[in-house]
C-alpha atoms as a PDB file:
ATOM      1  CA  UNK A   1     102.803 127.949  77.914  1.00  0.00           C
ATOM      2  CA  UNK A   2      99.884 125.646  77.722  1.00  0.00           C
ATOM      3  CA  UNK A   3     101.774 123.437  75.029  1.00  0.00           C
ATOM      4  CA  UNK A   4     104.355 122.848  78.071  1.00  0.00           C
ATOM      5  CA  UNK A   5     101.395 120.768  80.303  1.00  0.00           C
ATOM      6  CA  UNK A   6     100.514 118.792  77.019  1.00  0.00           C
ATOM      7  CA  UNK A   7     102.526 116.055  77.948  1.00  0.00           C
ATOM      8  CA  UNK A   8     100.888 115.773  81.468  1.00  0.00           C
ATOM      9  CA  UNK A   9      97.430 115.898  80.141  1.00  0.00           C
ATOM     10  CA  UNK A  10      98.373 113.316  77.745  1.00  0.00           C
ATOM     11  CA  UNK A  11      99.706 110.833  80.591  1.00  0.00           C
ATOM     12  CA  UNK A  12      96.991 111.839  82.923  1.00  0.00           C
ATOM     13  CA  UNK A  13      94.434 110.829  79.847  1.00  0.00           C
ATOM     14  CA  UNK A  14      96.036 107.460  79.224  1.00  0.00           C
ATOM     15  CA  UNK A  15      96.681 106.679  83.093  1.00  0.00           C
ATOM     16  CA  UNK A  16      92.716 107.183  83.480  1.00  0.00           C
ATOM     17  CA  UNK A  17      92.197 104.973  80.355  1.00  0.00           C
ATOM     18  CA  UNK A  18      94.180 101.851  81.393  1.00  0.00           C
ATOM     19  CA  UNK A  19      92.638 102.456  85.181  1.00  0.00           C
ATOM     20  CA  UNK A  20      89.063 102.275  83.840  1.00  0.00           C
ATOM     21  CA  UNK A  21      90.149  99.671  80.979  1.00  0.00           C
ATOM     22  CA  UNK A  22      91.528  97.657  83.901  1.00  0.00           C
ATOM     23  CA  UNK A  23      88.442  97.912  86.002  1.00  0.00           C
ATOM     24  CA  UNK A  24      85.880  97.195  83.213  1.00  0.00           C
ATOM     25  CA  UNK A  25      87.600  94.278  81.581  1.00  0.00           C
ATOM     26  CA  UNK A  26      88.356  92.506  85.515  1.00  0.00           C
ATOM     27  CA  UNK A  27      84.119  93.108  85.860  1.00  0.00           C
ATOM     28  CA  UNK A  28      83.388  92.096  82.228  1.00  0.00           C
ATOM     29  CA  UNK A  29      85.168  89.143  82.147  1.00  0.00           C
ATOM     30  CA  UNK A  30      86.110  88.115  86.037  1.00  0.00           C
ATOM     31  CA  UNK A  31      84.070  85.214  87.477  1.00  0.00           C
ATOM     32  CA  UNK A  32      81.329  86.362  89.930  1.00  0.00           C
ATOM     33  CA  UNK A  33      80.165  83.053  92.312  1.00  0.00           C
ATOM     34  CA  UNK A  34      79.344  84.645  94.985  1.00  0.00           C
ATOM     35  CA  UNK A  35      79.035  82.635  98.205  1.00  0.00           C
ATOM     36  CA  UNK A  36      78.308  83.520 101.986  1.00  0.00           C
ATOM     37  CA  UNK A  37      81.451  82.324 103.041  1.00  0.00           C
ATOM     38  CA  UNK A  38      82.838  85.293 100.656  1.00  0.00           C
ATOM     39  CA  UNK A  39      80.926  87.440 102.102  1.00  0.00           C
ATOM     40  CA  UNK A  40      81.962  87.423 105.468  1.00  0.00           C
ATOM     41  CA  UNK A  41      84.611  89.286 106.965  1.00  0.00           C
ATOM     42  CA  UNK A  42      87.854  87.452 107.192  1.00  0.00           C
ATOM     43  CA  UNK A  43      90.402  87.656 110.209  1.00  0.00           C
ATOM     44  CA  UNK A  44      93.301  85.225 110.077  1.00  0.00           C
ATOM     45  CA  UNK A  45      91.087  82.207 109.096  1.00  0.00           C
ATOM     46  CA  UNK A  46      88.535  82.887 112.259  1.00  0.00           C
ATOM     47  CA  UNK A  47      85.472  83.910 112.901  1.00  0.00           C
ATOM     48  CA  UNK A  48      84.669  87.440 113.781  1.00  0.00           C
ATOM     49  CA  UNK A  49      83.068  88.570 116.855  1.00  0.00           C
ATOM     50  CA  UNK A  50      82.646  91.527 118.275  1.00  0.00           C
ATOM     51  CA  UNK A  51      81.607  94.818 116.886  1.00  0.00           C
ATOM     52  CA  UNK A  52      83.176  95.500 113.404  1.00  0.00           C
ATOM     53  CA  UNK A  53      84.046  99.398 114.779  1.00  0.00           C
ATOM     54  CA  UNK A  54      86.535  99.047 117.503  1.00  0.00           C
ATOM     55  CA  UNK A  55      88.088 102.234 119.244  1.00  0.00           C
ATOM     56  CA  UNK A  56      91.804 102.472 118.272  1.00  0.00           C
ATOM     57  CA  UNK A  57      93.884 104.638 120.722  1.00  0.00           C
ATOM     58  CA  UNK A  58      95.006 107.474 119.496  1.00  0.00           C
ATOM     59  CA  UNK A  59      98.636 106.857 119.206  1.00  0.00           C
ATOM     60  CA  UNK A  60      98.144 104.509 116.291  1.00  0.00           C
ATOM     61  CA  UNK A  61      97.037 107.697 114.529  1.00  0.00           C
ATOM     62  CA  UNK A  62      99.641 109.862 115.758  1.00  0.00           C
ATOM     63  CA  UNK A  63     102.220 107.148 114.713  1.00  0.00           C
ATOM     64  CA  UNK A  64     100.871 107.253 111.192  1.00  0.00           C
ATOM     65  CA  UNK A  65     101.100 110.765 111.007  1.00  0.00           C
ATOM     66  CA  UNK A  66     104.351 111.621 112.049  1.00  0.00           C
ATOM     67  CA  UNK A  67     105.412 108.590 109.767  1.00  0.00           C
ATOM     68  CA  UNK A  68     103.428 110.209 107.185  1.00  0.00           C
ATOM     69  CA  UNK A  69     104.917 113.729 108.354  1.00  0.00           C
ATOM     70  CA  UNK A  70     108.797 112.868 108.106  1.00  0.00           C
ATOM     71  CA  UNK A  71     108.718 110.288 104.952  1.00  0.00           C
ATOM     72  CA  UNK A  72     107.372 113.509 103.218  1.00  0.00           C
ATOM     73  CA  UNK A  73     110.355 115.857 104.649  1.00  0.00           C
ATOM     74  CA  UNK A  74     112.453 113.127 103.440  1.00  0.00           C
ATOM     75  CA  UNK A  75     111.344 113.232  99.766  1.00  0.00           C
ATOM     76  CA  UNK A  76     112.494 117.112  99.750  1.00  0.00           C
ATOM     77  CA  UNK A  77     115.750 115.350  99.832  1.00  0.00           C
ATOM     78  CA  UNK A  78     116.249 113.933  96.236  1.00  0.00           C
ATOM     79  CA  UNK A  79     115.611 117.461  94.442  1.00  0.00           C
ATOM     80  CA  UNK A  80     117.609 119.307  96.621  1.00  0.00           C
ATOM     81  CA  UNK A  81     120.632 116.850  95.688  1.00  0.00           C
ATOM     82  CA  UNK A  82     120.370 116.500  92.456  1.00  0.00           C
ATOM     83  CA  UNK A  83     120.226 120.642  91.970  1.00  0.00           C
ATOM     84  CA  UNK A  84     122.986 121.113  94.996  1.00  0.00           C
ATOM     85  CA  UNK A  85     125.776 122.461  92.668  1.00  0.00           C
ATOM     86  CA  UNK A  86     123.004 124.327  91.509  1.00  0.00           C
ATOM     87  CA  UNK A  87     122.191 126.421  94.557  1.00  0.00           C
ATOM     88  CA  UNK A  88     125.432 126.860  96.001  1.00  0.00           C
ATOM     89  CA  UNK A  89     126.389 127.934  99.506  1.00  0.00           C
ATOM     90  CA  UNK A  90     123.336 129.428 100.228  1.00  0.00           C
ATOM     91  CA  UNK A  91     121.135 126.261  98.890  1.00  0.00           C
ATOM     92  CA  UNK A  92     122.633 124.487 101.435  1.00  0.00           C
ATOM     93  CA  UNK A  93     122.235 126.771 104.100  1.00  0.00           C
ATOM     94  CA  UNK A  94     118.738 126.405 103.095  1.00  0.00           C
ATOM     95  CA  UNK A  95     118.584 122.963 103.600  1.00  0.00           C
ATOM     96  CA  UNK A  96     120.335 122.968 106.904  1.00  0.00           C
ATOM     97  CA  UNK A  97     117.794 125.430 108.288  1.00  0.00           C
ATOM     98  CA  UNK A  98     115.405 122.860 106.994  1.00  0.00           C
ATOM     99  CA  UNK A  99     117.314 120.039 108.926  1.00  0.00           C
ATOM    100  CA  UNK A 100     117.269 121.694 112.042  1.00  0.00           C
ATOM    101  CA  UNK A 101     113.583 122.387 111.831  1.00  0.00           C
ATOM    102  CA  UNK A 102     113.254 118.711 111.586  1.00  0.00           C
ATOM    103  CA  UNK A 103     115.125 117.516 113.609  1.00  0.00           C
ATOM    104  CA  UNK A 104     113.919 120.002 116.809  1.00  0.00           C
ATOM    105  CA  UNK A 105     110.388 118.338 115.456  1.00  0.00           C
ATOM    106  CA  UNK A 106     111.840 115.098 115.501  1.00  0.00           C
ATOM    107  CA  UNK A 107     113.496 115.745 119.127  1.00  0.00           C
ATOM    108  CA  UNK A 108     110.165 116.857 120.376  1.00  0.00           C
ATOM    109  CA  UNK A 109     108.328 113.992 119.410  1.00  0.00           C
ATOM    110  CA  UNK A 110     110.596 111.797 120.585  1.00  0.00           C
ATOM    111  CA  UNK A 111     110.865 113.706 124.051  1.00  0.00           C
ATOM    112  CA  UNK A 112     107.053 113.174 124.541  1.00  0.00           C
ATOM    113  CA  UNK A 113     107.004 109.662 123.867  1.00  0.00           C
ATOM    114  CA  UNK A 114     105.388 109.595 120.587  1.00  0.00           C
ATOM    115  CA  UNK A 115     107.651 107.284 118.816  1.00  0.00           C
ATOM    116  CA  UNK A 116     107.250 104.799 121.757  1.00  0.00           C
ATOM    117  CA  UNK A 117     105.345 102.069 121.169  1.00  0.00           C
ATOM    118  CA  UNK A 118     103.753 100.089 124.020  1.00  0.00           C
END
């Protein structure tokens, strides 16, 4: 059983090598001039002002979650296709319990004006 996850360990050991390869040899060998115009924050070529914390309503963060929410139901799609033939009839019964979970979630969201943006 363990000789089954070698692969993954050996991809997880080289994808942390070439991250921290990349990483050293950008701050070994990367110019470093730093300059107070650098330094300061940057917002479509003018200057800042205000406080650098604003309050954000709370619908941008309910946006990103339900985004974040049905792009991952979405991904459940691929696998299920590929192995359709696989499960048969009741595979696909399966998934269209799963559709009509999310699409009542869907419905609901949409009937209290979370997915409109003003």
């Amino acid at each position: 059983m363990p000789a089954d996850f070698l692969p993954i360990l050996v991809l997880i050991v080289v994808a942390t090598f070439v991250a921290v390869a990349a990483v050293a040899l950008g701050h070994l060998f990367g110019p470093r001039r730093p300059t107070p115009t650098k330094g300061s924050p940057y917002e479509s070529g003018m200057n800042p002002y205000g406080p650098g914390q604003r309050r954000v309503p709370v619908r941008f963060y309910l946006v990103a979650v339900l985004f974040i929410l049905f792009d991952i139901e979405t991904v459940f799609l691929l696998p299920w296709a590929v192995v359709l033939r696989e499960l048969g009839v009741r595979g696909l019964v399966q998934m269209a319990v799963f559709f009509f979970v999310l699409l009542i979630g869907f419905l609901y969201a949409w009937k209290k004006g979370a997915l409109e943006w003003e």
